[in-house]
Protein backbone atom coordinates (compact mmCIF):
# COMPACT_ATOMS: atom_id res chain seq x y z
CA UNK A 1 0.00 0.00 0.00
CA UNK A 2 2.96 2.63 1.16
CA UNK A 3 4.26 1.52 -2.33
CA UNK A 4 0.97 2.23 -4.53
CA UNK A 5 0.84 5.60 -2.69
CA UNK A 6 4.49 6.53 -3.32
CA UNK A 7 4.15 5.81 -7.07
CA UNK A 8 0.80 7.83 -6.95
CA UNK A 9 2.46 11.02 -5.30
CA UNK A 10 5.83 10.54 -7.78
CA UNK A 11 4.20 10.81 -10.86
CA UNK A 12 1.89 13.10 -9.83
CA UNK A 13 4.71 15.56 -8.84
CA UNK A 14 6.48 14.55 -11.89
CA UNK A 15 3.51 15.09 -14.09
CA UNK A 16 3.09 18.43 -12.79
CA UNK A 17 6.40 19.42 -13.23
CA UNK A 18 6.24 18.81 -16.34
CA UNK A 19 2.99 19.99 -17.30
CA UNK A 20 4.03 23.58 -15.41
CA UNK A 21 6.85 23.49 -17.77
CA UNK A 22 5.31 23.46 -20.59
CA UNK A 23 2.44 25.53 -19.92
CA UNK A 24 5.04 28.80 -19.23
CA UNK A 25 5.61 28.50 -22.65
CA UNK A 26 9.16 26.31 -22.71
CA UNK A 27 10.05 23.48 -25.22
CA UNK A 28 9.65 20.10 -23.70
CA UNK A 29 12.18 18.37 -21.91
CA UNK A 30 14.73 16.88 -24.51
CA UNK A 31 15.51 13.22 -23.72
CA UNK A 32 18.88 12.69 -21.80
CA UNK A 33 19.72 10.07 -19.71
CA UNK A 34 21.78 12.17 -18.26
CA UNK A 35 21.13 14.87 -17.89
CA UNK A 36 20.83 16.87 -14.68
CA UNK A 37 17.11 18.82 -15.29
CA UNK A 38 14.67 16.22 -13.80
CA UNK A 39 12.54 16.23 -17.21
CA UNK A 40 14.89 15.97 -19.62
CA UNK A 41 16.47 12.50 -17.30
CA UNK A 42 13.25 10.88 -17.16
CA UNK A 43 11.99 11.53 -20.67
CA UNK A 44 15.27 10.13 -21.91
CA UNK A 45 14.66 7.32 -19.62
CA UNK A 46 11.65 6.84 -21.27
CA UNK A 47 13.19 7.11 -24.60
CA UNK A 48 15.83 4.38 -23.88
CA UNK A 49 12.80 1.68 -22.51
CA UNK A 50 11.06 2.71 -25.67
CA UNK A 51 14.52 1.97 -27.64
CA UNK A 52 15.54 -0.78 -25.40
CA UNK A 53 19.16 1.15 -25.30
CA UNK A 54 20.68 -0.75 -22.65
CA UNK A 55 23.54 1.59 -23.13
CA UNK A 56 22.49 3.66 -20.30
CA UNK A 57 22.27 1.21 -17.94
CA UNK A 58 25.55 1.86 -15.68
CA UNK A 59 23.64 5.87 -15.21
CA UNK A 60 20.69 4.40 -14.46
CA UNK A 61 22.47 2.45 -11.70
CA UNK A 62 24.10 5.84 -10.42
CA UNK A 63 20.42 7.79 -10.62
CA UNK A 64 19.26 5.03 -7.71
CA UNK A 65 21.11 7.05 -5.09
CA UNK A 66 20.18 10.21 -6.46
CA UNK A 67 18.45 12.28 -3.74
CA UNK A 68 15.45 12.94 -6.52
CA UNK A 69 12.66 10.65 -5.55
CA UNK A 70 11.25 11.01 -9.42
CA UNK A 71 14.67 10.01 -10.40
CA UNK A 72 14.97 6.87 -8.89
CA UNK A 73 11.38 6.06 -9.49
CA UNK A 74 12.03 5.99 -12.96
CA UNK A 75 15.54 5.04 -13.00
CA UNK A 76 14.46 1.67 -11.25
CA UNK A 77 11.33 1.43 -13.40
CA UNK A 78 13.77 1.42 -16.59
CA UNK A 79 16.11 -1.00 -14.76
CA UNK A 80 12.99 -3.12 -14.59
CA UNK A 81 11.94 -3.18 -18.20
CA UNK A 82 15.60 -3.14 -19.56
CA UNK A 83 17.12 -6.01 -17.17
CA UNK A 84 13.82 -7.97 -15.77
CA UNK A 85 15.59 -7.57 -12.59
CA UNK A 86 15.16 -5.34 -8.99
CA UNK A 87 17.49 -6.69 -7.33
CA UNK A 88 15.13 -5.74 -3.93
CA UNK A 89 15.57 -2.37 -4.75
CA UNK A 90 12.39 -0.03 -3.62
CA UNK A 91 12.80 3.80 -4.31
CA UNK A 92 10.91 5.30 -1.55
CA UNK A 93 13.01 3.43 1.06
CA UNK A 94 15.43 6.18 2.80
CA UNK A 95 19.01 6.02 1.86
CA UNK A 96 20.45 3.48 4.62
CA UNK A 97 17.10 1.05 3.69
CA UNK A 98 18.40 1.43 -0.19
CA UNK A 99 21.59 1.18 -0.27
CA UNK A 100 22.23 -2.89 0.24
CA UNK A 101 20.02 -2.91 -3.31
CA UNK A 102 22.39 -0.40 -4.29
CA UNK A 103 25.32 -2.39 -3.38
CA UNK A 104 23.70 -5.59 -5.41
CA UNK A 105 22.82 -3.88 -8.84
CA UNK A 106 26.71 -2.48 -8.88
CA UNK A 107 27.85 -5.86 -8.19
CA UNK A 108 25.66 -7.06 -11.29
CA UNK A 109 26.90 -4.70 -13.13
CA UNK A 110 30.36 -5.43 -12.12
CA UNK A 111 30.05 -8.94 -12.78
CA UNK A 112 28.76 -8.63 -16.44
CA UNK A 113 24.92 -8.87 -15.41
CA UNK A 114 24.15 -6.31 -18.50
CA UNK A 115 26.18 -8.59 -20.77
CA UNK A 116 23.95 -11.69 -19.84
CA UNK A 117 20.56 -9.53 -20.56
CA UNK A 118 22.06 -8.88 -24.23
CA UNK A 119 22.64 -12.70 -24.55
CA UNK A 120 19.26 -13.38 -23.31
CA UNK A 121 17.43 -10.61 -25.67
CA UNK A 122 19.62 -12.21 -28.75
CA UNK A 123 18.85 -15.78 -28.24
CA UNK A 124 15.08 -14.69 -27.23
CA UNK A 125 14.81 -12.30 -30.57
């Protein structure tokens, strides 16, 4: 429930960011991973799901301990669809609660996790 309700209030505030953005009159967000303006980061994590750029994978690792709630919402979200892996890793936890997760998706990485999704999404395609 404390989950639902997290992911409610984060794209809410995210959506309204956004949407006040736009509505003073300035271009949308341009996708970039990363990026430091909170739109532009999520729409290009959007863009790389959409693209299934696994490229960006080690920053999306980095953007877990970001202090942005949005940011590791989405960052974790794109982890999700690019990997089909969490690893435990929950983005409304506090920093001490996420970092073990943390810990776990660098030691993936580390140990050539992102090279055994592209295997997988070769012999799979």
């Amino acid at each position: 429930m404390k989950r639902v309700l997290g992911v409610i209030l984060c794209r809410s505030l995210v959506a309204g960011a956004m949407a006040s953005a736009i509505s003073c009159g300035s271009p949308a967000p341009k996708p970039n991973v990363f990026s430091e303006d909170t739109g532009e980061a999520i729409t290009g994590m959007k863009r790389a799901v959409r693209e299934q750029d696994r490229s960006v994978v080690p920053e999306l690792i980095k953007d877990l301990e970001s202090d942005d709630p949005a940011i590791r919402f989405y960052a974790i979200e794109a982890l999700q669809k690019l990997t089909n892996q969490d690893l435990g890793y929950e983005y409304f936890q506090d920093e001490d609660a996420r970092k073990p997760a943390v810990e776990r998706w660098k030691k993936w990485l580390e140990a050539g996790g992102e090279k055994t999704v592209n295997a997988e999404k070769k012999v799979a395609g």
